[in-house]
N, C-alpha and C. Protein backbone atom coordinates (compact mmCIF):
# COMPACT_ATOMS: atom_id res chain seq x y z
N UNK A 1 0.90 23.26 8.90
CA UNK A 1 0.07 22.12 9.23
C UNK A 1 -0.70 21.66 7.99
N UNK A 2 -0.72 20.03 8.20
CA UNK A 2 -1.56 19.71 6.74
C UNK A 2 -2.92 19.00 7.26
N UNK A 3 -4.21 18.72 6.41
CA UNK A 3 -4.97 17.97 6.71
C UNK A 3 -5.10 16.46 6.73
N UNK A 4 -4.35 16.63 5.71
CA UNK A 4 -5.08 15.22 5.49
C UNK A 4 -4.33 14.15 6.65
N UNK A 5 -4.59 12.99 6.99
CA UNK A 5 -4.18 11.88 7.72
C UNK A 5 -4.02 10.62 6.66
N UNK A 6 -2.30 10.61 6.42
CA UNK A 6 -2.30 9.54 5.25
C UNK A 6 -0.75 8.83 6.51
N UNK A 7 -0.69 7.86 6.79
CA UNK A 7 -0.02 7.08 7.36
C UNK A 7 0.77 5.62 6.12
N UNK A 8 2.12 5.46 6.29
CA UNK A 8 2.68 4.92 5.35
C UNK A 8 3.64 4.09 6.14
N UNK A 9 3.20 2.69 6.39
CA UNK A 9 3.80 1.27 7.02
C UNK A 9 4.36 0.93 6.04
N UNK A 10 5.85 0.42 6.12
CA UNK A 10 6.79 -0.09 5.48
C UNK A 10 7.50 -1.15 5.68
N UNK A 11 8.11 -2.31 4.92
CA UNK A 11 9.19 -3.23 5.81
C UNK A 11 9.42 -4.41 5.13
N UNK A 12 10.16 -5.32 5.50
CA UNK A 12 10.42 -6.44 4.60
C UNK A 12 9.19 -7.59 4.69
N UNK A 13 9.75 -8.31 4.37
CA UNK A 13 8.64 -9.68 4.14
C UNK A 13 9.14 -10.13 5.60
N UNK A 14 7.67 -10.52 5.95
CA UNK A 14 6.91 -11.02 7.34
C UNK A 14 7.94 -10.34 8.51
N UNK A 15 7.79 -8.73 8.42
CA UNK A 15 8.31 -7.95 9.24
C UNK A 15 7.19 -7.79 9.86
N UNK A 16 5.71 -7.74 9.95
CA UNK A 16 4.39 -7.42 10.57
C UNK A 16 3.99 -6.33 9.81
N UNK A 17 4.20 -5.70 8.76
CA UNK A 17 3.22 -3.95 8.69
C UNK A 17 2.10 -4.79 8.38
N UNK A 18 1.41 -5.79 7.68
CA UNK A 18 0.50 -5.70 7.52
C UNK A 18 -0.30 -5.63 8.98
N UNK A 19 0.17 -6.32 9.15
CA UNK A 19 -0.44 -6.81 11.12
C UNK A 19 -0.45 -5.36 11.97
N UNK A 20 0.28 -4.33 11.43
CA UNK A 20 1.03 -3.16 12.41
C UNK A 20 0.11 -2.29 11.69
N UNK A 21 -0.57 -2.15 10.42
CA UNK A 21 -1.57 -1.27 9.76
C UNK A 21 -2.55 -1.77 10.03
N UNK A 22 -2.77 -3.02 9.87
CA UNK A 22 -4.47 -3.38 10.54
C UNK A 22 -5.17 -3.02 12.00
N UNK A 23 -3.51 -3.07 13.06
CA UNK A 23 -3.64 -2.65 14.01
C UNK A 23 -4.21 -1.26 14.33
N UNK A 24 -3.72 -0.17 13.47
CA UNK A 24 -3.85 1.26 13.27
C UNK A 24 -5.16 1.41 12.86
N UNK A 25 -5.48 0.88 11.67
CA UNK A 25 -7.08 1.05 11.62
C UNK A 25 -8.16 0.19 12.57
N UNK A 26 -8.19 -0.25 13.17
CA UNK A 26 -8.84 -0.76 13.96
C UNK A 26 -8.65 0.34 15.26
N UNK A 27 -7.85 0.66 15.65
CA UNK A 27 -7.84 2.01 16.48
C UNK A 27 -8.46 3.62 15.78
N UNK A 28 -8.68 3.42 14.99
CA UNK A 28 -9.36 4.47 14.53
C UNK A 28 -10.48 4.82 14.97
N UNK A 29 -11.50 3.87 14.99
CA UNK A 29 -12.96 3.52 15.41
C UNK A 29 -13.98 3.69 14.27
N UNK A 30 -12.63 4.09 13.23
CA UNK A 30 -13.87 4.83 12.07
C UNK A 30 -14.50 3.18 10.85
N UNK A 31 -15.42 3.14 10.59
CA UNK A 31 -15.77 2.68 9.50
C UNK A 31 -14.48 2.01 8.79
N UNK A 32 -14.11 0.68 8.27
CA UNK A 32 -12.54 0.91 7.72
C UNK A 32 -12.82 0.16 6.15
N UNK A 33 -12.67 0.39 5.58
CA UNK A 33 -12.35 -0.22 3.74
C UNK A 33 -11.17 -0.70 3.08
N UNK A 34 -10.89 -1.92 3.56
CA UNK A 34 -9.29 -2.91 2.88
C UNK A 34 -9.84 -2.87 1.66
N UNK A 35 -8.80 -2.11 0.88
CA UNK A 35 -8.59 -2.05 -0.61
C UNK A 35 -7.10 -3.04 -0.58
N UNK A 36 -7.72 -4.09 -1.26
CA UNK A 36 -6.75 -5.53 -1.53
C UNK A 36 -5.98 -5.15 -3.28
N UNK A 37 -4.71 -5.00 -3.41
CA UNK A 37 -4.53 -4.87 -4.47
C UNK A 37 -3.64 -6.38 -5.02
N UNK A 38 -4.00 -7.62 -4.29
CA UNK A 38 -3.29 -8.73 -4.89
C UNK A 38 -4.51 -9.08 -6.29
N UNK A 39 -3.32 -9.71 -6.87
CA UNK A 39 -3.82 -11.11 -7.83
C UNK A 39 -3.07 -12.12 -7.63
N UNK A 40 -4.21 -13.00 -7.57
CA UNK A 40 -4.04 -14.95 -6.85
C UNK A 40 -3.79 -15.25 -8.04
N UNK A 41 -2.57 -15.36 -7.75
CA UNK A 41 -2.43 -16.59 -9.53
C UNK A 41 -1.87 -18.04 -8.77
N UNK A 42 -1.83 -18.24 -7.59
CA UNK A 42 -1.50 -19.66 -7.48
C UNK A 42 -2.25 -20.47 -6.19
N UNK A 43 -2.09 -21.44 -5.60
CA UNK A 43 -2.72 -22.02 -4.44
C UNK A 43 -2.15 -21.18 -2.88
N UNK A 44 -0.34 -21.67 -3.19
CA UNK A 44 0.29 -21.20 -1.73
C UNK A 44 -0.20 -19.34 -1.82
N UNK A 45 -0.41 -18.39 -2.99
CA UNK A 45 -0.94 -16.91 -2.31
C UNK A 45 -2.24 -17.05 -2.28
N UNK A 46 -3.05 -17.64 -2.69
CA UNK A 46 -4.61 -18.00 -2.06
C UNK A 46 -4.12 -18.18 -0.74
N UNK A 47 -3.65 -19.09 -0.25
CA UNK A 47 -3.29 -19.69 1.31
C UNK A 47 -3.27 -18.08 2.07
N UNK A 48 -2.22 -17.24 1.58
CA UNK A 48 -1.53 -15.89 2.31
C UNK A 48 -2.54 -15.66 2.28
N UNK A 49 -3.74 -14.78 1.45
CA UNK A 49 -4.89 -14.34 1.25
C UNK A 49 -5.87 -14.75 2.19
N UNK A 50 -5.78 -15.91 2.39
CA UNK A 50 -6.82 -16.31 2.95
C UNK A 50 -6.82 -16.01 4.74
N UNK A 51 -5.23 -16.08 4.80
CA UNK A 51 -4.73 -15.71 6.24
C UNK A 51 -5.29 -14.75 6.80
N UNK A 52 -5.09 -13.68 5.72
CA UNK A 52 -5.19 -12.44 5.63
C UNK A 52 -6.64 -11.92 5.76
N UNK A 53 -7.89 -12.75 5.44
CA UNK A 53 -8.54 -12.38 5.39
C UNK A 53 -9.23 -12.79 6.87
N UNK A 54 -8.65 -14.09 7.27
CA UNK A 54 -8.82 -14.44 8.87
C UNK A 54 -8.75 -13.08 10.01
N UNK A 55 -7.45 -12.63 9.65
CA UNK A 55 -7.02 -11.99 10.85
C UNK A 55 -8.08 -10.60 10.59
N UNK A 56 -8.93 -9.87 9.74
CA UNK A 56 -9.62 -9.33 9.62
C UNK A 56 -10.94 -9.28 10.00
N UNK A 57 -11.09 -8.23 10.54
CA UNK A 57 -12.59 -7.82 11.28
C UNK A 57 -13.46 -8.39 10.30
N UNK A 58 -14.84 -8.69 10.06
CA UNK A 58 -15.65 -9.39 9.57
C UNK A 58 -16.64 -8.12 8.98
N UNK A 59 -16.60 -6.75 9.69
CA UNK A 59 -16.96 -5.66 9.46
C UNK A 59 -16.55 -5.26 8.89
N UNK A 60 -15.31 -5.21 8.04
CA UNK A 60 -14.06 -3.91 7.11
C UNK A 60 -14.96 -5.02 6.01
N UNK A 61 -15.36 -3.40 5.41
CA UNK A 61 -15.40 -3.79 4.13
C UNK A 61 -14.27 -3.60 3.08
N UNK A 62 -14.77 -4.72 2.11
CA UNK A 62 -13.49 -4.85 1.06
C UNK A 62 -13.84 -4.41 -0.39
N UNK A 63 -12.45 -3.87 -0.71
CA UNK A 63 -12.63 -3.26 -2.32
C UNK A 63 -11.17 -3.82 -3.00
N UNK A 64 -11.69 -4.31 -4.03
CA UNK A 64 -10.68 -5.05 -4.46
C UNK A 64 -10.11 -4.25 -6.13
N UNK A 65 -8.39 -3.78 -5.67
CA UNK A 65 -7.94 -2.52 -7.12
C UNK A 65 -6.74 -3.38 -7.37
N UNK A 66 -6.33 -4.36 -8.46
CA UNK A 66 -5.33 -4.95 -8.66
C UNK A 66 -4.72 -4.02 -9.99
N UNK A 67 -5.21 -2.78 -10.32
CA UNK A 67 -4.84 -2.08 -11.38
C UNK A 67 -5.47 -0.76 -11.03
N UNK A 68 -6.55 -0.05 -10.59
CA UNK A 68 -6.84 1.14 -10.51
C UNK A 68 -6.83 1.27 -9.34
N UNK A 69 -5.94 1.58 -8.71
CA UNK A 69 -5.96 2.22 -7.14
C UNK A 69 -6.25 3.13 -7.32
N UNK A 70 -5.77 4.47 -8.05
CA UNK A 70 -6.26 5.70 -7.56
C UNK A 70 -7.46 5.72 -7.70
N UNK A 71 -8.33 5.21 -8.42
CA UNK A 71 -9.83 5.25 -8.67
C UNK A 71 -10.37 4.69 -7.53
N UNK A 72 -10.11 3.61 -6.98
CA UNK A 72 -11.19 3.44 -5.66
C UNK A 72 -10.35 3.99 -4.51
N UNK A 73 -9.39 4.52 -4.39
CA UNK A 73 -9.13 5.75 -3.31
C UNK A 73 -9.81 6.93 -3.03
N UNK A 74 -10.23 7.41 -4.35
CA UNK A 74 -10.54 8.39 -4.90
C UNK A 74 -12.52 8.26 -5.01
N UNK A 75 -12.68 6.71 -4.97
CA UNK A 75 -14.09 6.75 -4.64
C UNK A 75 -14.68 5.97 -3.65
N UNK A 76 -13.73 5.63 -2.77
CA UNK A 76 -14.11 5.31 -1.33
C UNK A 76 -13.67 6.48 -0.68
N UNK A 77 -12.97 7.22 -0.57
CA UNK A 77 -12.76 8.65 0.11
C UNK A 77 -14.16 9.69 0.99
N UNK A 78 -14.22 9.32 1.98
CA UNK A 78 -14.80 10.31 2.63
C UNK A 78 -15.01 10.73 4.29
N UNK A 79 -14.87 11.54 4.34
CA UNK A 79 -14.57 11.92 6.27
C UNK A 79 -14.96 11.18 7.19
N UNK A 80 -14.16 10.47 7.86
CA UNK A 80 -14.69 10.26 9.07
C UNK A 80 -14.90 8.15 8.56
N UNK A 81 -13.84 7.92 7.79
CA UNK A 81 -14.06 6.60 7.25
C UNK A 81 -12.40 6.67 7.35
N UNK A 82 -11.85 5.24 7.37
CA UNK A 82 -10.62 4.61 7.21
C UNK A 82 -10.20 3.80 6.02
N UNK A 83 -9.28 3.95 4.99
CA UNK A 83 -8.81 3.30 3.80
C UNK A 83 -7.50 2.54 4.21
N UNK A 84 -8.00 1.30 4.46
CA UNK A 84 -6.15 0.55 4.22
C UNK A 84 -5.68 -0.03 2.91
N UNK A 85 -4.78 0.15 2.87
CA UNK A 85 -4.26 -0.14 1.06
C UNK A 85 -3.26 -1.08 1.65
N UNK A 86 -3.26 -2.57 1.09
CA UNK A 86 -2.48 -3.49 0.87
C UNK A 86 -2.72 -4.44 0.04
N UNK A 87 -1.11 -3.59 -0.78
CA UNK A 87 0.07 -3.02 -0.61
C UNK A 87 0.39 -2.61 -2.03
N UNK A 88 1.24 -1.80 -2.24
CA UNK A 88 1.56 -0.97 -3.13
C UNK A 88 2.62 -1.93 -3.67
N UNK A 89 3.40 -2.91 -3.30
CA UNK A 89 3.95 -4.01 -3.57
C UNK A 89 3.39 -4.65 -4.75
N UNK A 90 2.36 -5.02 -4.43
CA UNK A 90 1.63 -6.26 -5.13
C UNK A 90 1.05 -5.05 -6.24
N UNK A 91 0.45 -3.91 -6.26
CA UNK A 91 -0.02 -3.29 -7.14
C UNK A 91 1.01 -2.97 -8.33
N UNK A 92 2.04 -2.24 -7.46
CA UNK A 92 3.04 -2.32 -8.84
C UNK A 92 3.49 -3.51 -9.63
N UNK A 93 3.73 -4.54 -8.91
CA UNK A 93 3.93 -6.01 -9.57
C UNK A 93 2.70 -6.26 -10.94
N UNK A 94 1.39 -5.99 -10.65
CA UNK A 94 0.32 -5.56 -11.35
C UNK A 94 0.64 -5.10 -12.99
N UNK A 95 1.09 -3.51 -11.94
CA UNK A 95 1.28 -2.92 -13.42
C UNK A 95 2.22 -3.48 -14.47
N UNK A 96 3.53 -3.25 -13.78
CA UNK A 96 4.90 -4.04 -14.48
C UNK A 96 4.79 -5.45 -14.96
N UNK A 97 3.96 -6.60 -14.07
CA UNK A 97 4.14 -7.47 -14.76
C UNK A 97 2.55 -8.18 -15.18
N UNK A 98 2.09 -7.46 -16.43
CA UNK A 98 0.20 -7.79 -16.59
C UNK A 98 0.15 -9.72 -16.48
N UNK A 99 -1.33 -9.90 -16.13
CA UNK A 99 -1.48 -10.84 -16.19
C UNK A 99 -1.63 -12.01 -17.48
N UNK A 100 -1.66 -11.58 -18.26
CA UNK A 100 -1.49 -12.07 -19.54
C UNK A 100 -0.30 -12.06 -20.61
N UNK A 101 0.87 -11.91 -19.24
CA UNK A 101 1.92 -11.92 -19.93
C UNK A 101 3.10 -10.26 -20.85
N UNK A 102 1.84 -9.51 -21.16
CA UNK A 102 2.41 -8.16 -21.91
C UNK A 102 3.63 -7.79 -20.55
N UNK A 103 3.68 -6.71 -21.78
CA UNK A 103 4.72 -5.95 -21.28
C UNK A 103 4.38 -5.19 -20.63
N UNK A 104 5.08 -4.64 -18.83
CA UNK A 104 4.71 -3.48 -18.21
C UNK A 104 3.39 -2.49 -18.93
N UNK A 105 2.61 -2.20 -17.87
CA UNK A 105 1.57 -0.67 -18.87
C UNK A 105 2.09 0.05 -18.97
N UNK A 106 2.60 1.07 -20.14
CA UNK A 106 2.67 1.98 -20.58
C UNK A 106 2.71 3.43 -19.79
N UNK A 107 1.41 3.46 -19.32
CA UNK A 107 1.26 4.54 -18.07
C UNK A 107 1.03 4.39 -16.49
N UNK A 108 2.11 3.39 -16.64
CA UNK A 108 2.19 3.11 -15.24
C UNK A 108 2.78 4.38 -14.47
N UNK A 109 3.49 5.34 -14.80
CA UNK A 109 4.24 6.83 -14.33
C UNK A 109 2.92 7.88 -14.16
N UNK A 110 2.24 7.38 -15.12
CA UNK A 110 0.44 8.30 -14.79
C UNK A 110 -0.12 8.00 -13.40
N UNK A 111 0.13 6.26 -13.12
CA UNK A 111 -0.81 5.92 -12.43
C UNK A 111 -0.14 6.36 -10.72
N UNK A 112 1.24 6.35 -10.97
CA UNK A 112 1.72 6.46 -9.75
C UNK A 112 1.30 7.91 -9.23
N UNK A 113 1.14 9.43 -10.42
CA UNK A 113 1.06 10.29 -10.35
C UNK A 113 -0.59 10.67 -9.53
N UNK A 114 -1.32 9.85 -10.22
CA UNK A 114 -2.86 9.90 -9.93
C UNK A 114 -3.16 9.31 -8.55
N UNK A 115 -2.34 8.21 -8.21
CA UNK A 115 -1.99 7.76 -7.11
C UNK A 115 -2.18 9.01 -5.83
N UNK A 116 -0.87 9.68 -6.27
CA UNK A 116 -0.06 10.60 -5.33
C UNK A 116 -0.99 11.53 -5.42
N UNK A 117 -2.01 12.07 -6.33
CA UNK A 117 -3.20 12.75 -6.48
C UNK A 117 -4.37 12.73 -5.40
N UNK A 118 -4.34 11.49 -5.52
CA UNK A 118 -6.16 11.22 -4.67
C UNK A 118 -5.55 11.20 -3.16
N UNK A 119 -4.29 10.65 -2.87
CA UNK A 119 -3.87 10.29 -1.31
C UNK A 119 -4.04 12.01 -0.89
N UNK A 120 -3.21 12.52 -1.87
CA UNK A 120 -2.60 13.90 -0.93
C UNK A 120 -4.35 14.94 -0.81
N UNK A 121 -5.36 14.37 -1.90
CA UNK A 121 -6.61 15.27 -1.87
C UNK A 121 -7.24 14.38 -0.74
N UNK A 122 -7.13 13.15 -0.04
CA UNK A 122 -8.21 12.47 0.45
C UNK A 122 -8.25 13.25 1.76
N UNK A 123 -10.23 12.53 2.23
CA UNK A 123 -10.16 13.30 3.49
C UNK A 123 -10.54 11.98 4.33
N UNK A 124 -10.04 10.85 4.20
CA UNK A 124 -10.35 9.82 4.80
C UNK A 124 -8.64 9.50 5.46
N UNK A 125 -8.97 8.73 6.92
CA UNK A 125 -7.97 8.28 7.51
C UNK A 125 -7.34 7.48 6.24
N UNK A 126 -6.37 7.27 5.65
CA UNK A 126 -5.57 6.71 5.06
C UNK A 126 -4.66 5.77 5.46
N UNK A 127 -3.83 4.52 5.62
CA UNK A 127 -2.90 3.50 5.82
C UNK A 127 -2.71 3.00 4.85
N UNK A 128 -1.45 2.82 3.79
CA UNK A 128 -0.97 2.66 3.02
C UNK A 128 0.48 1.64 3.45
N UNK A 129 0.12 0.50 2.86
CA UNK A 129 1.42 -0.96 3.52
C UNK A 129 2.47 -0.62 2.00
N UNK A 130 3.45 -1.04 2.18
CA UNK A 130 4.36 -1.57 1.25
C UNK A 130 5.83 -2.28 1.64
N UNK A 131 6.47 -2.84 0.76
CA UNK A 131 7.58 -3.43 1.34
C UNK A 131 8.80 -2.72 0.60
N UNK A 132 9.74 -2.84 1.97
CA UNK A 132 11.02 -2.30 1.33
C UNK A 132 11.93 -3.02 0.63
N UNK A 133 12.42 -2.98 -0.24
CA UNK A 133 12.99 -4.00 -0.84
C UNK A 133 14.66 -3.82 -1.14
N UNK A 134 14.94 -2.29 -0.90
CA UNK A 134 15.65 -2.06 -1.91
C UNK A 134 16.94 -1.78 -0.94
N UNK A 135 17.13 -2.81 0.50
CA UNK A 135 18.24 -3.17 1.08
C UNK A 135 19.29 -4.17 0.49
N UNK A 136 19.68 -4.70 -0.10
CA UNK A 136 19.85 -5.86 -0.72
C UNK A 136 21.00 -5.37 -1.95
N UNK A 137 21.58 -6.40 -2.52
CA UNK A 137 22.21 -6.52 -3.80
C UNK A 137 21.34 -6.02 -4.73
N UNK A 138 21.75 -4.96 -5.75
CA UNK A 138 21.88 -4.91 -7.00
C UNK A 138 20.74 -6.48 -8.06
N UNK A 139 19.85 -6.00 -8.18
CA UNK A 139 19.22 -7.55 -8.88
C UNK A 139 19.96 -7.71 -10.56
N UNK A 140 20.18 -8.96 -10.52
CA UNK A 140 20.95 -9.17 -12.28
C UNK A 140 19.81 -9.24 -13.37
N UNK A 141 18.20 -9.15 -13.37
CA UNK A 141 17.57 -8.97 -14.63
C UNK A 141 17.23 -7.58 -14.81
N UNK A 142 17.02 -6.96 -15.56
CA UNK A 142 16.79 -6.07 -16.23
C UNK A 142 15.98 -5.62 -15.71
N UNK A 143 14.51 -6.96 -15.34
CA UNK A 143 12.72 -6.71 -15.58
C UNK A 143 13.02 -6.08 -13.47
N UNK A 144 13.72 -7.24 -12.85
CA UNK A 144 13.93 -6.88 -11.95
C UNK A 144 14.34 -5.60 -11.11
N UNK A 145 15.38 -5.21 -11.81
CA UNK A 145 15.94 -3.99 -11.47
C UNK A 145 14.94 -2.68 -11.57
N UNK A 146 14.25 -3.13 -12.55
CA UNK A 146 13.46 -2.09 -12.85
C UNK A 146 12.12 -1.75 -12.21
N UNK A 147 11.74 -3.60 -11.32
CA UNK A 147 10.60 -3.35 -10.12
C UNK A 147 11.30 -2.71 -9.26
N UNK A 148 12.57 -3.25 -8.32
CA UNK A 148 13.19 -2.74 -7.73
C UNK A 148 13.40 -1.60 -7.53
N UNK A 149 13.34 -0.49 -8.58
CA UNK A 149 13.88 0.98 -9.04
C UNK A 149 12.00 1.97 -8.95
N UNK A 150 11.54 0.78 -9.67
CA UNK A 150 10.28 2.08 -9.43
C UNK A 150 9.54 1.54 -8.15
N UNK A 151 9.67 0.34 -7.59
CA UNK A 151 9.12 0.28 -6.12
C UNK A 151 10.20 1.65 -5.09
N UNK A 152 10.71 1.54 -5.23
CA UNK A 152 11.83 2.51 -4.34
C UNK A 152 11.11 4.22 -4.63
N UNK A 153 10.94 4.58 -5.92
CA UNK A 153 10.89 5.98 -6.43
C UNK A 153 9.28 5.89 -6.15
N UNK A 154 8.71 4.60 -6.03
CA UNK A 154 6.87 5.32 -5.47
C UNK A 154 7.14 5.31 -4.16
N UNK A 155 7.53 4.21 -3.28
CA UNK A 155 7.96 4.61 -1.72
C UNK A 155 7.75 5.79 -1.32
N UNK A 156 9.03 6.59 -2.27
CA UNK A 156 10.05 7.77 -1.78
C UNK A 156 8.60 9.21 -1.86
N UNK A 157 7.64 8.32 -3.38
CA UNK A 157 6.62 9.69 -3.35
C UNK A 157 5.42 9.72 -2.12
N UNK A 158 5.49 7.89 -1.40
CA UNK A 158 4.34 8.18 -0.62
C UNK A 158 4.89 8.79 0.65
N UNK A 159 5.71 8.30 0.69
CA UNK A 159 7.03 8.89 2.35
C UNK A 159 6.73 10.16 2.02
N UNK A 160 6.76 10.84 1.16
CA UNK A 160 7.27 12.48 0.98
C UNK A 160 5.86 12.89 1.25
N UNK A 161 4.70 12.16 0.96
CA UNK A 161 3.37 12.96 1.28
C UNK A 161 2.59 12.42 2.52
N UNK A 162 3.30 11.41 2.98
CA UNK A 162 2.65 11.29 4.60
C UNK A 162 2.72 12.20 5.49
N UNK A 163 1.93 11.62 6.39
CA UNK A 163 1.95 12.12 7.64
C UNK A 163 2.74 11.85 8.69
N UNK A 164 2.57 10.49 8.57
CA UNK A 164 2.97 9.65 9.28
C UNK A 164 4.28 8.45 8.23
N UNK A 165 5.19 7.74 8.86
CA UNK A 165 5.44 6.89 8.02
C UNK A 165 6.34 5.54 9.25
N UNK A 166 6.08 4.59 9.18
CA UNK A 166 6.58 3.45 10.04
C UNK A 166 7.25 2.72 9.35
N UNK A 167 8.41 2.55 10.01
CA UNK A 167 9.21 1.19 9.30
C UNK A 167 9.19 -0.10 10.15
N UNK A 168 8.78 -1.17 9.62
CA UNK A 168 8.71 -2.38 10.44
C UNK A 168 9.67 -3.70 10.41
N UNK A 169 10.70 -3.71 11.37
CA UNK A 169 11.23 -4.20 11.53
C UNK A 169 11.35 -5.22 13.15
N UNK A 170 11.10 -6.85 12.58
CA UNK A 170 10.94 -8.34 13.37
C UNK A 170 9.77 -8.15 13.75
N UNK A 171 8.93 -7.62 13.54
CA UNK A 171 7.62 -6.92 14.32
C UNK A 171 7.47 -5.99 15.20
N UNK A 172 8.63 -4.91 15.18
CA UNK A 172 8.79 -4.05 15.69
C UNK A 172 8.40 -2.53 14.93
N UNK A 173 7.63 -1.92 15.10
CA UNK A 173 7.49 -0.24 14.56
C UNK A 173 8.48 0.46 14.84
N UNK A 174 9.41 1.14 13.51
CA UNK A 174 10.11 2.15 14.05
C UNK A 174 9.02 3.37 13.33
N UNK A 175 9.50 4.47 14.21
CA UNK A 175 8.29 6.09 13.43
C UNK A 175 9.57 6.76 12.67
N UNK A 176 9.58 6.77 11.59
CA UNK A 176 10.23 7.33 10.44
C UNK A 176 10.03 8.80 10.56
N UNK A 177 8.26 9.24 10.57
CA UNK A 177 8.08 10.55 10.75
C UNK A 177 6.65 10.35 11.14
N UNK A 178 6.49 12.18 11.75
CA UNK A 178 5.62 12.23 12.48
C UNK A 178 5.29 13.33 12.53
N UNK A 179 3.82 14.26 11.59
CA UNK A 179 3.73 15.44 11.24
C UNK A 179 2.41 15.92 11.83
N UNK A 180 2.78 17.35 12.49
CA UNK A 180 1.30 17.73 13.02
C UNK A 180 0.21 17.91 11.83
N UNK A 181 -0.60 17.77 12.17
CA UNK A 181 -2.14 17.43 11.64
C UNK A 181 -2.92 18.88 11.79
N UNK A 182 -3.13 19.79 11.17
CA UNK A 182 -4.47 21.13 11.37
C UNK A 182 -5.74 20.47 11.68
């Protein structure tokens, strides 16, 4: 048996996890903290954002990590409180593609590690969104293949340390897994 409670919603674009994790923390009853890891670089994802921020309790407080997730995981963390992370999507997009144009960070393989650090030490309800992507053709750029490749290999590290993990498909939850709790 493990402690911690880390839950990991998965699925394509406008399959519902976000809608299907908000749902989950709001059943919690606990205190909840949306850690938003987008950056708005245009009008139509302001629009999404803004959706997003509609369909949200007026109570969840927000922490906003478009580059240090493990750090405000790691310092919003504490018993008897709820962390939703959306989405690990948009964060890696972050790392790999900076806003000023550079090249991928460097220690982006740190960050995924530090990542996988604070989830597996936290003692807070956890929900963690991301999208699956990696049903599909083979992508022909390089830069692509290579979101493609490390979105898949962080997936595979948060799947491996959940508790829980949902795949969402038409707006449907499937339970991937489902691990007793000490």
């Amino acid at each position: 048996m493990i402690s911690r409670d880390l839950t990991f919603v998965l699925g394509g674009a406008r399959s519902g996890k976000s809608l299907h994790a908000e749902q989950l923390a709001s059943a919690s009853t606990w205190p909840v903290t949306y850690i938003a890891t987008a950056r708005i670089g245009d009008d139509e994802f302001a629009a999404r954002v803004a959706r997003h921020r509609e369909r949200r309790p007026a109570h969840w407080a927000l922490f906003e990590a478009p580059l240090d997730l493990p750090h405000a995981v790691a310092s919003l963390d504490k018993p008897g409180h709820c962390i939703l992370i959306d989405c690990l999507t948009l964060w890696l997009a972050n790392l790999l593609c900076p806003a000023d144009g550079s090249p991928p960070l460097p220690d982006y393989p740190d960050r995924f590690a530090a990542l996988e650090a604070a989830l597996t030490q936290a003692r807070s309800k956890i929900i963690v969104v991301s999208n699956e992507i990696g049903l599909g053709v083979v992508p022909l750029g390089a830069a692509t293949r290579l979101y493609v490749d490390e979105l898949g290999r962080l997936n595979q590290r948060i799947a491996a340390i959940s508790t829980q993990a949902t795949m969402m498909v038409a707006g449907l939850p499937l339970q991937l897994k489902q691990m007793s709790r000490a």
